[in-house]
PDB file of N, CA and C in Angstrom:
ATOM      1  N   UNK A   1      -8.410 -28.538  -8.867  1.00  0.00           N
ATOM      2  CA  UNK A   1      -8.398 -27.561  -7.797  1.00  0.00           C
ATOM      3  C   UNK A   1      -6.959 -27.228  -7.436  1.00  0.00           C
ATOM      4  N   UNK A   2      -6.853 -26.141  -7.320  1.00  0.00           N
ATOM      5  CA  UNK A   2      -5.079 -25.591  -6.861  1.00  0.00           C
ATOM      6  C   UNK A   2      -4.988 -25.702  -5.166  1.00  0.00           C
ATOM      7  N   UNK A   3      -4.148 -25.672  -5.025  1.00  0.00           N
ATOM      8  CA  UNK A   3      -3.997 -25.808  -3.407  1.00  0.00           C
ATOM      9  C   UNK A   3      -2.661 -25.121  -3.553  1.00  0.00           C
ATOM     10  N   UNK A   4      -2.759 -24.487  -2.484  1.00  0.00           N
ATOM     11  CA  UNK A   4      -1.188 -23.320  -1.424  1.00  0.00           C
ATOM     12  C   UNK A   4      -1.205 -23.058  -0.345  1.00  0.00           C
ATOM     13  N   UNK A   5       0.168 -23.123  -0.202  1.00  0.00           N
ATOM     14  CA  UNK A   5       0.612 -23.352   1.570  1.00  0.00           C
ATOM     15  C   UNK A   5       0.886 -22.155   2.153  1.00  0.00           C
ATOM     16  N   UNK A   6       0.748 -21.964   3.278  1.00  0.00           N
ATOM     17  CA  UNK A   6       1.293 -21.038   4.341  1.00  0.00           C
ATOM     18  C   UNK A   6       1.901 -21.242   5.507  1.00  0.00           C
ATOM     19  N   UNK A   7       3.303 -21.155   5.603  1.00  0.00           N
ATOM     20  CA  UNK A   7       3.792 -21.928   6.318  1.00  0.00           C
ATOM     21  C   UNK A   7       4.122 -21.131   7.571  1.00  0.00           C
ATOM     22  N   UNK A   8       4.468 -20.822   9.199  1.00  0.00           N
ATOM     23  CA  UNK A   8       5.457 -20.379  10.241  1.00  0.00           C
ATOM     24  C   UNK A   8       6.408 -21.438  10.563  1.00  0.00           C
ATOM     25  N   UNK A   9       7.590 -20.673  11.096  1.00  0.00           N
ATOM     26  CA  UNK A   9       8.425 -21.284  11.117  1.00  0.00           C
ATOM     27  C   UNK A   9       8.523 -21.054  12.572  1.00  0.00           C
ATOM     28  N   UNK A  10       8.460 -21.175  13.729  1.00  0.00           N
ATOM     29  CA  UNK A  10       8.975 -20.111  15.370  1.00  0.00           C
ATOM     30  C   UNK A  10       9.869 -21.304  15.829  1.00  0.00           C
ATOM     31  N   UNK A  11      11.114 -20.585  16.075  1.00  0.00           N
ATOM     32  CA  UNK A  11      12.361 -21.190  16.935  1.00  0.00           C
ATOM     33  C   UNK A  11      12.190 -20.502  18.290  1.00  0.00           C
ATOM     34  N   UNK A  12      12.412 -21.671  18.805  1.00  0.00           N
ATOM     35  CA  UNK A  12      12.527 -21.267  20.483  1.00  0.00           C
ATOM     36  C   UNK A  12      13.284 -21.942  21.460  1.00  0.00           C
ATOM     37  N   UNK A  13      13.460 -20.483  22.354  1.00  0.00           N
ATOM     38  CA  UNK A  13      14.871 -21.548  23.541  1.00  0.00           C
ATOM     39  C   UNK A  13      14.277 -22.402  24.301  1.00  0.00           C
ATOM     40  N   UNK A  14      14.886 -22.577  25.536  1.00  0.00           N
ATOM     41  CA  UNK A  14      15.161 -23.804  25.982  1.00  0.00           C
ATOM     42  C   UNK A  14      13.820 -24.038  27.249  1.00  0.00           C
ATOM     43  N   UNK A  15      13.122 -22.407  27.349  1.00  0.00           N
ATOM     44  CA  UNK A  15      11.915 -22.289  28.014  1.00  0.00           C
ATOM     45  C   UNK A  15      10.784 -22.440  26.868  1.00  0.00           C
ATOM     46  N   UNK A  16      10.978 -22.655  25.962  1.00  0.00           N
ATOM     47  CA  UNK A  16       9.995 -22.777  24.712  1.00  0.00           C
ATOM     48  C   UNK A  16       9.451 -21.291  24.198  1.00  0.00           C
ATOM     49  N   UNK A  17       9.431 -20.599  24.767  1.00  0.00           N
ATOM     50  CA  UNK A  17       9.952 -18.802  24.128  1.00  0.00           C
ATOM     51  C   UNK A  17      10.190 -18.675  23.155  1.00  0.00           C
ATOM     52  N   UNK A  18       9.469 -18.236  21.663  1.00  0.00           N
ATOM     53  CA  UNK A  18      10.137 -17.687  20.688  1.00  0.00           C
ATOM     54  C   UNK A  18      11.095 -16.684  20.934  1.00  0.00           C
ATOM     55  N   UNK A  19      11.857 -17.036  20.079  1.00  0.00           N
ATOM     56  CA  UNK A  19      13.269 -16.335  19.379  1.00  0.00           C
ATOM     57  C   UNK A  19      12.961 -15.805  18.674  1.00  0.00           C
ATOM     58  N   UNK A  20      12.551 -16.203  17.482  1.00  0.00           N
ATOM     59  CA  UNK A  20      12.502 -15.839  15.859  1.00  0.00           C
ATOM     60  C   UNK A  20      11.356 -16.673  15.494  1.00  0.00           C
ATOM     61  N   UNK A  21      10.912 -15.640  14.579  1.00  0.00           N
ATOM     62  CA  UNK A  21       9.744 -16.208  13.444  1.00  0.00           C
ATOM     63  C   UNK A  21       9.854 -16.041  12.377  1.00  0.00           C
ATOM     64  N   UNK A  22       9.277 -16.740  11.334  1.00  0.00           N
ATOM     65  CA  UNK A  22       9.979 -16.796  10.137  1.00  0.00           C
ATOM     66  C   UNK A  22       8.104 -17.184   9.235  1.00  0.00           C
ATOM     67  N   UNK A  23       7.879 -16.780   7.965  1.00  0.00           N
ATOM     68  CA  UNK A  23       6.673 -17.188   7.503  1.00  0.00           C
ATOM     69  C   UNK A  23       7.097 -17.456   6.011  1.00  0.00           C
ATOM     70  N   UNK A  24       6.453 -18.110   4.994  1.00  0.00           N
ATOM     71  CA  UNK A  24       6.176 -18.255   4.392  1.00  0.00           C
ATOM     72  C   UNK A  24       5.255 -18.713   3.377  1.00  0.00           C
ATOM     73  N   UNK A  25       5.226 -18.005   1.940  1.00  0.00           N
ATOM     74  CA  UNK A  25       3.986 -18.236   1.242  1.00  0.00           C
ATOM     75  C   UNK A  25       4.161 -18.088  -0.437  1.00  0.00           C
ATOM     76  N   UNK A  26       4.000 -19.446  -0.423  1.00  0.00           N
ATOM     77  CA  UNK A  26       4.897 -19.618  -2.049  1.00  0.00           C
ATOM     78  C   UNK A  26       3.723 -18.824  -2.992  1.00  0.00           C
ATOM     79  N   UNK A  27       2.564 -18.645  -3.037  1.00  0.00           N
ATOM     80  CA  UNK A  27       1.998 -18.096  -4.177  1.00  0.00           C
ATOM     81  C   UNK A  27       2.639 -16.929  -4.017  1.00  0.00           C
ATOM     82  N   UNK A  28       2.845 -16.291  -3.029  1.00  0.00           N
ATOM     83  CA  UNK A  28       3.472 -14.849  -2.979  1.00  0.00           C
ATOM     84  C   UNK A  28       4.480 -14.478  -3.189  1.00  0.00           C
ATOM     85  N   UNK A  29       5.561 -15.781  -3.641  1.00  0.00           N
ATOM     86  CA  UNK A  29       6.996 -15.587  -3.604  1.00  0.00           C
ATOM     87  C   UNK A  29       7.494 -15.064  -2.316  1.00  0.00           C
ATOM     88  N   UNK A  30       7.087 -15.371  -1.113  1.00  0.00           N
ATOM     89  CA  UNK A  30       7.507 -15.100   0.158  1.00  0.00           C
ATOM     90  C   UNK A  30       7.446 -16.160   0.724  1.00  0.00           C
ATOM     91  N   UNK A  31       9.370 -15.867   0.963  1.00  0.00           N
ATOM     92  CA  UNK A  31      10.370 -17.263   1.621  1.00  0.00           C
ATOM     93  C   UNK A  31      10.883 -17.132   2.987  1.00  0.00           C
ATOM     94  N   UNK A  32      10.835 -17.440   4.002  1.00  0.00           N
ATOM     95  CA  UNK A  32      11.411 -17.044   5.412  1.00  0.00           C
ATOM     96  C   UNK A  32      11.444 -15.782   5.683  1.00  0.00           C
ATOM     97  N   UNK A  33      10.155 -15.327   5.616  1.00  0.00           N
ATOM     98  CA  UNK A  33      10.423 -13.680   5.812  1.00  0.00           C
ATOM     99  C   UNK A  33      10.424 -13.308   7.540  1.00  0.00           C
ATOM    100  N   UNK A  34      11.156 -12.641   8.278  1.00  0.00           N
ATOM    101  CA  UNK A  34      10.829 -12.512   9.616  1.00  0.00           C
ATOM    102  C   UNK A  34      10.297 -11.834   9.694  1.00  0.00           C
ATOM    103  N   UNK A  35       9.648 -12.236  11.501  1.00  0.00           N
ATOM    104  CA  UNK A  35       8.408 -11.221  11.777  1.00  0.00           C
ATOM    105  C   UNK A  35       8.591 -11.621  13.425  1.00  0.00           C
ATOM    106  N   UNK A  36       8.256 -10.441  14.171  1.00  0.00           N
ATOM    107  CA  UNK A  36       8.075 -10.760  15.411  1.00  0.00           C
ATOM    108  C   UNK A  36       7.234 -11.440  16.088  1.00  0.00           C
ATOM    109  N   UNK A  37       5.886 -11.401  15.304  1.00  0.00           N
ATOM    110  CA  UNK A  37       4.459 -12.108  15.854  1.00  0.00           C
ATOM    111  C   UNK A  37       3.838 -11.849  14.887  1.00  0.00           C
ATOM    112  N   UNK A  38       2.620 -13.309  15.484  1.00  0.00           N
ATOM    113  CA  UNK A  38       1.531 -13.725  14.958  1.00  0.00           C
ATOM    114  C   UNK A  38       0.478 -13.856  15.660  1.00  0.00           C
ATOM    115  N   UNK A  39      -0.778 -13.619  15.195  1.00  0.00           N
ATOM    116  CA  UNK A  39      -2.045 -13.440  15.628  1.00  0.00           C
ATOM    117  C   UNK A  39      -2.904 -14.316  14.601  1.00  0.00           C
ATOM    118  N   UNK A  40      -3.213 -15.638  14.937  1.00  0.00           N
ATOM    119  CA  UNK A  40      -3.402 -16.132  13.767  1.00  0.00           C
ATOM    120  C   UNK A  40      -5.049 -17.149  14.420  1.00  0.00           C
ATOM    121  N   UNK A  41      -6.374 -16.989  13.859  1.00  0.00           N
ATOM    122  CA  UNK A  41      -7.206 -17.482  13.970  1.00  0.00           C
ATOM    123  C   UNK A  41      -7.937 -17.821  13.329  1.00  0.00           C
ATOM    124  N   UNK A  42      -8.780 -19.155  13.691  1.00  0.00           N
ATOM    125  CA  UNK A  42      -9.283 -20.078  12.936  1.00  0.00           C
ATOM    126  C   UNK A  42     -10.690 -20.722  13.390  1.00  0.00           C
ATOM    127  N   UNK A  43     -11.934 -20.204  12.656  1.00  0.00           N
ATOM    128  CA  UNK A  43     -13.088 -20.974  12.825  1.00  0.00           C
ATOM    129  C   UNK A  43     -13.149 -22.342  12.447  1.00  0.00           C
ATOM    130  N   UNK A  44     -13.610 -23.042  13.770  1.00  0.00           N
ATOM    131  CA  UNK A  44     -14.074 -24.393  14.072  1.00  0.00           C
ATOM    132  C   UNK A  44     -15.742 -24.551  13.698  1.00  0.00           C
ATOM    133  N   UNK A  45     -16.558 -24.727  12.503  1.00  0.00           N
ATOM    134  CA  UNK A  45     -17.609 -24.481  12.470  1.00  0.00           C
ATOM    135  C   UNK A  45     -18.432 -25.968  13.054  1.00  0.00           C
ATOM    136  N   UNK A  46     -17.659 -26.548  13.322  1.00  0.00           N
ATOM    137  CA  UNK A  46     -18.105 -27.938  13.613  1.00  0.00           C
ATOM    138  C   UNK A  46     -18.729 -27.584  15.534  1.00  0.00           C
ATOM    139  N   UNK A  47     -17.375 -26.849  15.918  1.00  0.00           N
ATOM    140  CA  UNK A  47     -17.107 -26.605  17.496  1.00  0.00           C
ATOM    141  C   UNK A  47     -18.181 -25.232  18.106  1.00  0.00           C
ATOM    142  N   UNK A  48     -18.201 -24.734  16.978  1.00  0.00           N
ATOM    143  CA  UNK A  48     -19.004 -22.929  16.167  1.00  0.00           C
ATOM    144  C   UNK A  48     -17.706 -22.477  17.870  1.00  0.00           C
ATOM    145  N   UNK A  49     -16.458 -22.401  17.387  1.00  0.00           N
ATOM    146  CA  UNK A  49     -15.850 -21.550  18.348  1.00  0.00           C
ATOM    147  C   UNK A  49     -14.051 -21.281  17.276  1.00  0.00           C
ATOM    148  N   UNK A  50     -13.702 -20.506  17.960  1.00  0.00           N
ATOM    149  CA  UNK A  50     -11.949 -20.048  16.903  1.00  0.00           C
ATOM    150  C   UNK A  50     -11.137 -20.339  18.224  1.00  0.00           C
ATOM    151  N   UNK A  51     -10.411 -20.972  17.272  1.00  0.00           N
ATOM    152  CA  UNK A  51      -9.038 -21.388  17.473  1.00  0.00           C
ATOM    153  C   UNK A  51      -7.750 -21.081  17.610  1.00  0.00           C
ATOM    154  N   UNK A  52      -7.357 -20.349  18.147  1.00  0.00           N
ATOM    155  CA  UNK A  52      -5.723 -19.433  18.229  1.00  0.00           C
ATOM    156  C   UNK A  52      -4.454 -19.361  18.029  1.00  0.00           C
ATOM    157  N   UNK A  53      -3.532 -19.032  17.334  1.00  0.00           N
ATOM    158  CA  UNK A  53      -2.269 -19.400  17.876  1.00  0.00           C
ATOM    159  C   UNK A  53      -1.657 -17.544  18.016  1.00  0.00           C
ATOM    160  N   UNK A  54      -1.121 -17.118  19.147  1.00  0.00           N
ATOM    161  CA  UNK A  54      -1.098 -16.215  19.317  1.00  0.00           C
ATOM    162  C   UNK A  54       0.774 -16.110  19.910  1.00  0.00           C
ATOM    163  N   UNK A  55       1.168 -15.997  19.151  1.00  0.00           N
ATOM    164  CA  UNK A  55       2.971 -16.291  19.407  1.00  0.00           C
ATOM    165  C   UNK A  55       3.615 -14.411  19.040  1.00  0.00           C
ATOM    166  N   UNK A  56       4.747 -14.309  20.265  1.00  0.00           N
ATOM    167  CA  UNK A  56       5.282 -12.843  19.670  1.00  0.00           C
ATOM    168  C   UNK A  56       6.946 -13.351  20.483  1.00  0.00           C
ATOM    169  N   UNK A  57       7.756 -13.023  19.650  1.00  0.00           N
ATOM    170  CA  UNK A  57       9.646 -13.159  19.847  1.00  0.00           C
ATOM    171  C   UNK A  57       9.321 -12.663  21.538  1.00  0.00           C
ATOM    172  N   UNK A  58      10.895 -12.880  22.351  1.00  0.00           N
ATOM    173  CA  UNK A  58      10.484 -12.351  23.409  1.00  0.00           C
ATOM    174  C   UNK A  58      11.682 -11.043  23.402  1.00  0.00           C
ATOM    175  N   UNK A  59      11.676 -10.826  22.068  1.00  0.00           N
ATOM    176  CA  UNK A  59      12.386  -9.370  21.903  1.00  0.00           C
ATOM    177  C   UNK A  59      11.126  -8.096  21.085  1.00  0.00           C
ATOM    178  N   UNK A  60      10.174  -8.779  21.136  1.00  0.00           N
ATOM    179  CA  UNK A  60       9.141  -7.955  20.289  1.00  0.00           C
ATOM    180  C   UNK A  60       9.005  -6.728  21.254  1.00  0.00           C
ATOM    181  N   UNK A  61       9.232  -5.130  20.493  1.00  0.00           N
ATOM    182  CA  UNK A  61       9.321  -4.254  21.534  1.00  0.00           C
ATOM    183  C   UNK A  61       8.207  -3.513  21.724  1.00  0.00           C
ATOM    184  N   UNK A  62       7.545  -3.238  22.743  1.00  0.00           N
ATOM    185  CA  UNK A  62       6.142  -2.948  23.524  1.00  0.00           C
ATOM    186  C   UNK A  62       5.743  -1.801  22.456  1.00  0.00           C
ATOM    187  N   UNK A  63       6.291  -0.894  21.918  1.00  0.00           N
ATOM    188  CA  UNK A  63       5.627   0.259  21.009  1.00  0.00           C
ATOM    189  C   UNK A  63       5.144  -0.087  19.878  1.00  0.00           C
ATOM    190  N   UNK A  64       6.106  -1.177  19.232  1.00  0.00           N
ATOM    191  CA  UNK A  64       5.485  -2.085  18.163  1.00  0.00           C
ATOM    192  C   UNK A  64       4.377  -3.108  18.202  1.00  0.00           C
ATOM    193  N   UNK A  65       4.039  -3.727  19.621  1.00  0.00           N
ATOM    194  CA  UNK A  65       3.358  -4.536  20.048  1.00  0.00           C
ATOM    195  C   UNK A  65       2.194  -3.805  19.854  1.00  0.00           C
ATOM    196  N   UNK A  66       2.193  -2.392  20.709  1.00  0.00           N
ATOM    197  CA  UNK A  66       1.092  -1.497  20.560  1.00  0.00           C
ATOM    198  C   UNK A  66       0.534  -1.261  19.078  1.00  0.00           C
ATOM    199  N   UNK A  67       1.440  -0.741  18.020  1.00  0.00           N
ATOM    200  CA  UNK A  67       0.935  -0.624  16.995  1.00  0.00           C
ATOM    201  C   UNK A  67       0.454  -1.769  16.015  1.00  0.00           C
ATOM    202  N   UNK A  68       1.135  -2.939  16.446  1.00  0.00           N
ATOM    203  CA  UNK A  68       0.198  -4.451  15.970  1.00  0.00           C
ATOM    204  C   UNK A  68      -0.744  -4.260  16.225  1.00  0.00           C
ATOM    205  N   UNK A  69      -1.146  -4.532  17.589  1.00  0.00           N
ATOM    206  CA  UNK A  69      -2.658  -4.415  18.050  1.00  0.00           C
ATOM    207  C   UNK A  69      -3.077  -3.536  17.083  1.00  0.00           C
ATOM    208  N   UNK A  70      -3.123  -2.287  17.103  1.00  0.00           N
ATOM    209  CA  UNK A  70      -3.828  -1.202  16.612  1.00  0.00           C
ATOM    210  C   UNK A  70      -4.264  -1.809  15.086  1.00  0.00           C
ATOM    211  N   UNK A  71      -3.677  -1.537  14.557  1.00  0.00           N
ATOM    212  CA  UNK A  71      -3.221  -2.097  12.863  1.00  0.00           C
ATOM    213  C   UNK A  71      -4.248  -3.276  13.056  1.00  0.00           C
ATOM    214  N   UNK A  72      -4.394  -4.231  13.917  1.00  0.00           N
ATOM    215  CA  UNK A  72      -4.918  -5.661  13.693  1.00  0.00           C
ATOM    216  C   UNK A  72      -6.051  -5.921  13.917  1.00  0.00           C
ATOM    217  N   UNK A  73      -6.863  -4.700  14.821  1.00  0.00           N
ATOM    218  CA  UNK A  73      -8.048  -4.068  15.458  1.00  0.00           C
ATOM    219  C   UNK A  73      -8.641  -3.248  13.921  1.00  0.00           C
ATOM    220  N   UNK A  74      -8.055  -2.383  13.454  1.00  0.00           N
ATOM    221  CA  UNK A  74      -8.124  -1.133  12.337  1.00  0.00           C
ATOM    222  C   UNK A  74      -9.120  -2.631  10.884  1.00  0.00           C
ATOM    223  N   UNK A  75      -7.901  -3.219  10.516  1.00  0.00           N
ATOM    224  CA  UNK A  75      -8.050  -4.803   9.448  1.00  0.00           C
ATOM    225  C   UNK A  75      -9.267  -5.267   9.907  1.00  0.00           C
ATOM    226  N   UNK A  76      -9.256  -5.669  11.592  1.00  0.00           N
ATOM    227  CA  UNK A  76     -10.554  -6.562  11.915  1.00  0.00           C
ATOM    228  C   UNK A  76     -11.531  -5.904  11.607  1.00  0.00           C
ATOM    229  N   UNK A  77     -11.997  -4.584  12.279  1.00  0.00           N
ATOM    230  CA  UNK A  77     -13.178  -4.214  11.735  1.00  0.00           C
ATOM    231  C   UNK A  77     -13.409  -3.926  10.449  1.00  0.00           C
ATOM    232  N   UNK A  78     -12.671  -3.539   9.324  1.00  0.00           N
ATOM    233  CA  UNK A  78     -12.131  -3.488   7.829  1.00  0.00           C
ATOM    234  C   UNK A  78     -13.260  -5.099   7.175  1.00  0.00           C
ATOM    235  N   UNK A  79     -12.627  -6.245   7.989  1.00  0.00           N
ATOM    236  CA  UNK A  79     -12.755  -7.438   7.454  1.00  0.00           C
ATOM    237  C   UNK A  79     -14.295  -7.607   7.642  1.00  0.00           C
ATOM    238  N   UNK A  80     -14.867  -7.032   8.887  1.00  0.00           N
ATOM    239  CA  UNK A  80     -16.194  -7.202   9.488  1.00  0.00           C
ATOM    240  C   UNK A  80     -16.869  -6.862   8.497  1.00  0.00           C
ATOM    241  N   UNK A  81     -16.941  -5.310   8.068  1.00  0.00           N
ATOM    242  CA  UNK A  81     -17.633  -4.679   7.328  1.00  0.00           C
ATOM    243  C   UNK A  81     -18.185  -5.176   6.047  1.00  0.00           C
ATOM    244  N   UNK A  82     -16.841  -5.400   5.548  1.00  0.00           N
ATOM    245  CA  UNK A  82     -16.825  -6.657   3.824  1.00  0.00           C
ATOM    246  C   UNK A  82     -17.464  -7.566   4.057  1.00  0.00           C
ATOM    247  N   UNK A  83     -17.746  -8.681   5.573  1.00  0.00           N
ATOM    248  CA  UNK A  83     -18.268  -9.547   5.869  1.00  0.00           C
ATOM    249  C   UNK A  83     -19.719  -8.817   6.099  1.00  0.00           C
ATOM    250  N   UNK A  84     -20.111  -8.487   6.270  1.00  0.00           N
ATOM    251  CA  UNK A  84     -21.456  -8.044   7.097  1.00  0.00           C
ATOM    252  C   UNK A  84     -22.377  -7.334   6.767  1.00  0.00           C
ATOM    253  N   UNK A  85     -21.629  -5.879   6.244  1.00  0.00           N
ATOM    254  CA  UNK A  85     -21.948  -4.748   5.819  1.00  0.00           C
ATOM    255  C   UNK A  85     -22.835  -4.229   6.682  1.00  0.00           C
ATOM    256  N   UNK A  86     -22.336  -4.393   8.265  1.00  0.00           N
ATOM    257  CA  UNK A  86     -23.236  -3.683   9.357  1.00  0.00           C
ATOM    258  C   UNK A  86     -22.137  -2.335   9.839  1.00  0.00           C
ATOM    259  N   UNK A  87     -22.677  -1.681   8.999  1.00  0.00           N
ATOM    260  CA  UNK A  87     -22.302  -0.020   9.453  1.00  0.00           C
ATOM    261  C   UNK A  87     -21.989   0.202  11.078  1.00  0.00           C
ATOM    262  N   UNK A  88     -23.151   0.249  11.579  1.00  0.00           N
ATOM    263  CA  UNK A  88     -23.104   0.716  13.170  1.00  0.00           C
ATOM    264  C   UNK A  88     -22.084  -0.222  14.149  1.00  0.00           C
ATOM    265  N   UNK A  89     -21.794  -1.216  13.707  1.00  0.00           N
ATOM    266  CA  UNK A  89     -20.895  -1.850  14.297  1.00  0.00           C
ATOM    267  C   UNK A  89     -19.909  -1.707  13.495  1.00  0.00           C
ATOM    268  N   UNK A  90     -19.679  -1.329  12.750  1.00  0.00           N
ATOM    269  CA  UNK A  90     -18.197  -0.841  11.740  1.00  0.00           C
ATOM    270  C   UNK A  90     -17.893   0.423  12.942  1.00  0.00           C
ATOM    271  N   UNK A  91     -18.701   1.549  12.800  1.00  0.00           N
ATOM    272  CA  UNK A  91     -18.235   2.423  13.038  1.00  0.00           C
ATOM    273  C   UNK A  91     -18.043   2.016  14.584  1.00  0.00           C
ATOM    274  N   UNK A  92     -18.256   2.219  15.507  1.00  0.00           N
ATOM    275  CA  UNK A  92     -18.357   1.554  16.729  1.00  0.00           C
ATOM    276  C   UNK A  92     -16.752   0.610  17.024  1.00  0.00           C
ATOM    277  N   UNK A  93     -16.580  -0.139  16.077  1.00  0.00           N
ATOM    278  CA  UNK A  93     -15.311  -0.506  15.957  1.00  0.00           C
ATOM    279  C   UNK A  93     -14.125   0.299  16.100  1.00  0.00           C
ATOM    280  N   UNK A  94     -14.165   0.993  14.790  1.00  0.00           N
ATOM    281  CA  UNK A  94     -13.718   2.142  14.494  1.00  0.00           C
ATOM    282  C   UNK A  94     -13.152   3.439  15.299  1.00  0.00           C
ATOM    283  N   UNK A  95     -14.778   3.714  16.330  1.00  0.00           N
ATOM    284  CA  UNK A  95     -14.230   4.472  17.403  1.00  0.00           C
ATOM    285  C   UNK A  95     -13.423   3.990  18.649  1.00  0.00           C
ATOM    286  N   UNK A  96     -13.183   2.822  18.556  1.00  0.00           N
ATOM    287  CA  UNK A  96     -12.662   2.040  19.423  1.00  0.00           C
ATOM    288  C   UNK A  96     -11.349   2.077  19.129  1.00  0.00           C
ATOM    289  N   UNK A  97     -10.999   1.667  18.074  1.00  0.00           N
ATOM    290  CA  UNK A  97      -9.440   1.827  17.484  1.00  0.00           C
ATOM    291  C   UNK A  97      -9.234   3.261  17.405  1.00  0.00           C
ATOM    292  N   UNK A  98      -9.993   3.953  17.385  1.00  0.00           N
ATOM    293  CA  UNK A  98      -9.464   5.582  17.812  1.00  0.00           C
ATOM    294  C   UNK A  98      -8.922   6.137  19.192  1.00  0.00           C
ATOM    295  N   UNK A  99     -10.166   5.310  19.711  1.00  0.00           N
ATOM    296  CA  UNK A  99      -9.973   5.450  21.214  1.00  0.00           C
ATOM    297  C   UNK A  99      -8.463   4.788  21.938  1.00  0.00           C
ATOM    298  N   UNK A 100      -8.158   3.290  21.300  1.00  0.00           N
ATOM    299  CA  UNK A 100      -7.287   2.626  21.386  1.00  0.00           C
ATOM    300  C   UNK A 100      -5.890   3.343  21.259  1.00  0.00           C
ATOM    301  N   UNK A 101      -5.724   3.947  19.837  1.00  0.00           N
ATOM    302  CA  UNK A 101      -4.619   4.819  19.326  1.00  0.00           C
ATOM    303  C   UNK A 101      -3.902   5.808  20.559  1.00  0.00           C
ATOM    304  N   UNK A 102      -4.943   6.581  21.103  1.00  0.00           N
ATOM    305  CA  UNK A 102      -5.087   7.683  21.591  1.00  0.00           C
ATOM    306  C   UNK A 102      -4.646   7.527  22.516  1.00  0.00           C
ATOM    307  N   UNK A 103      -5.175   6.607  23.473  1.00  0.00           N
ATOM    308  CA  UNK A 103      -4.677   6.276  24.781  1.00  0.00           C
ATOM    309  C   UNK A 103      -3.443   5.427  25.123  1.00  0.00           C
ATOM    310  N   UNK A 104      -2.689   4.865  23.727  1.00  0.00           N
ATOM    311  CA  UNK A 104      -1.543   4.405  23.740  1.00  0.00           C
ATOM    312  C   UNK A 104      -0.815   5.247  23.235  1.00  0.00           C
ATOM    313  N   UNK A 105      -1.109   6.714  22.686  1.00  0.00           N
ATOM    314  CA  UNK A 105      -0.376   7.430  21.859  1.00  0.00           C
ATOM    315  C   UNK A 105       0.424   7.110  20.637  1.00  0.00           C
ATOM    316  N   UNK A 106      -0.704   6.190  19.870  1.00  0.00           N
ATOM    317  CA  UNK A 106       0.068   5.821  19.221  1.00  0.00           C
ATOM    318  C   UNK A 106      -0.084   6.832  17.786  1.00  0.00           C
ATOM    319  N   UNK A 107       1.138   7.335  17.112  1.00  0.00           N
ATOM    320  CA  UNK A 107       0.550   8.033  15.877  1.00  0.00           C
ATOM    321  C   UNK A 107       0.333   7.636  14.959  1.00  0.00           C
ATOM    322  N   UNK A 108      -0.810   8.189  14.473  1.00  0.00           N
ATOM    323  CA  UNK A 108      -1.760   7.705  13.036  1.00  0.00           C
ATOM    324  C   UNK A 108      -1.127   8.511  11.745  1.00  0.00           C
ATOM    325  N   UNK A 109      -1.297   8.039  10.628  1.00  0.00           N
ATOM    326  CA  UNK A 109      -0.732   8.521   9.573  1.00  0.00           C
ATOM    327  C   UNK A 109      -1.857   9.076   9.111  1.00  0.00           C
ATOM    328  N   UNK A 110      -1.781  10.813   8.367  1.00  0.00           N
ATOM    329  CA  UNK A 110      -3.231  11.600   8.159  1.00  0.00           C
ATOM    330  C   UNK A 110      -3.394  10.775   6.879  1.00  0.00           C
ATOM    331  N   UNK A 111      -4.948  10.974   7.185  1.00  0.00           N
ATOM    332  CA  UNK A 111      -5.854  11.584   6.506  1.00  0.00           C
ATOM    333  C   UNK A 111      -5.897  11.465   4.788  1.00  0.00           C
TER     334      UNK A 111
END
């Protein structure tokens, strides 16, 4: 059986505040790559509940924050669908991250 790692790295000051984040992932040939944040969750099927680690720099800037979300909302329901293949809650999703976009102004790339 093969096994591979995925590693974060988050430095933080002296209030425990990320600074910097850093990830890596050797099958990918990706070595300390930075990143402002992570959104990172994990089913407990033992607990049947997920697990969080939800870390962002405290320079991460609010327009980008916005378009994480968006982007991470857009993937989730993406991931649902492949998981599920329940349409009406795909789409439903979907209009949500539209709705989401819109009201943060955030712009979408066409079409």
């Amino acid at each position: 059986m093969k096994k591979t790692q995925i590693t974060f790295d988050v430095k933080l000051d002296e209030n425990k505040i990320p600074e910097k984040i850093s990830w890596s992932a050797t099958d990918s040939g990706v070595y300390e790559k930075d990143s402002k944040a992570i959104l990172l969750s994990v089913w407990n099927h033992e607990s049947q509940e997920t697990l969080k680690i939800d870390l962002w720099t405290k320079d991460m800037p609010l327009d980008q924050m916005n378009v994480f979300f968006h982007q991470t909302l857009v993937s989730m329901s993406d991931t649902f669908f492949r998981a599920t293949q329940n349409e009406k809650m795909t789409d439903s999703f979907k209009q949500f991250c539209d709705y989401f976009a819109k009201n943060l102004k955030i712009k979408l790339p066409p079409n």
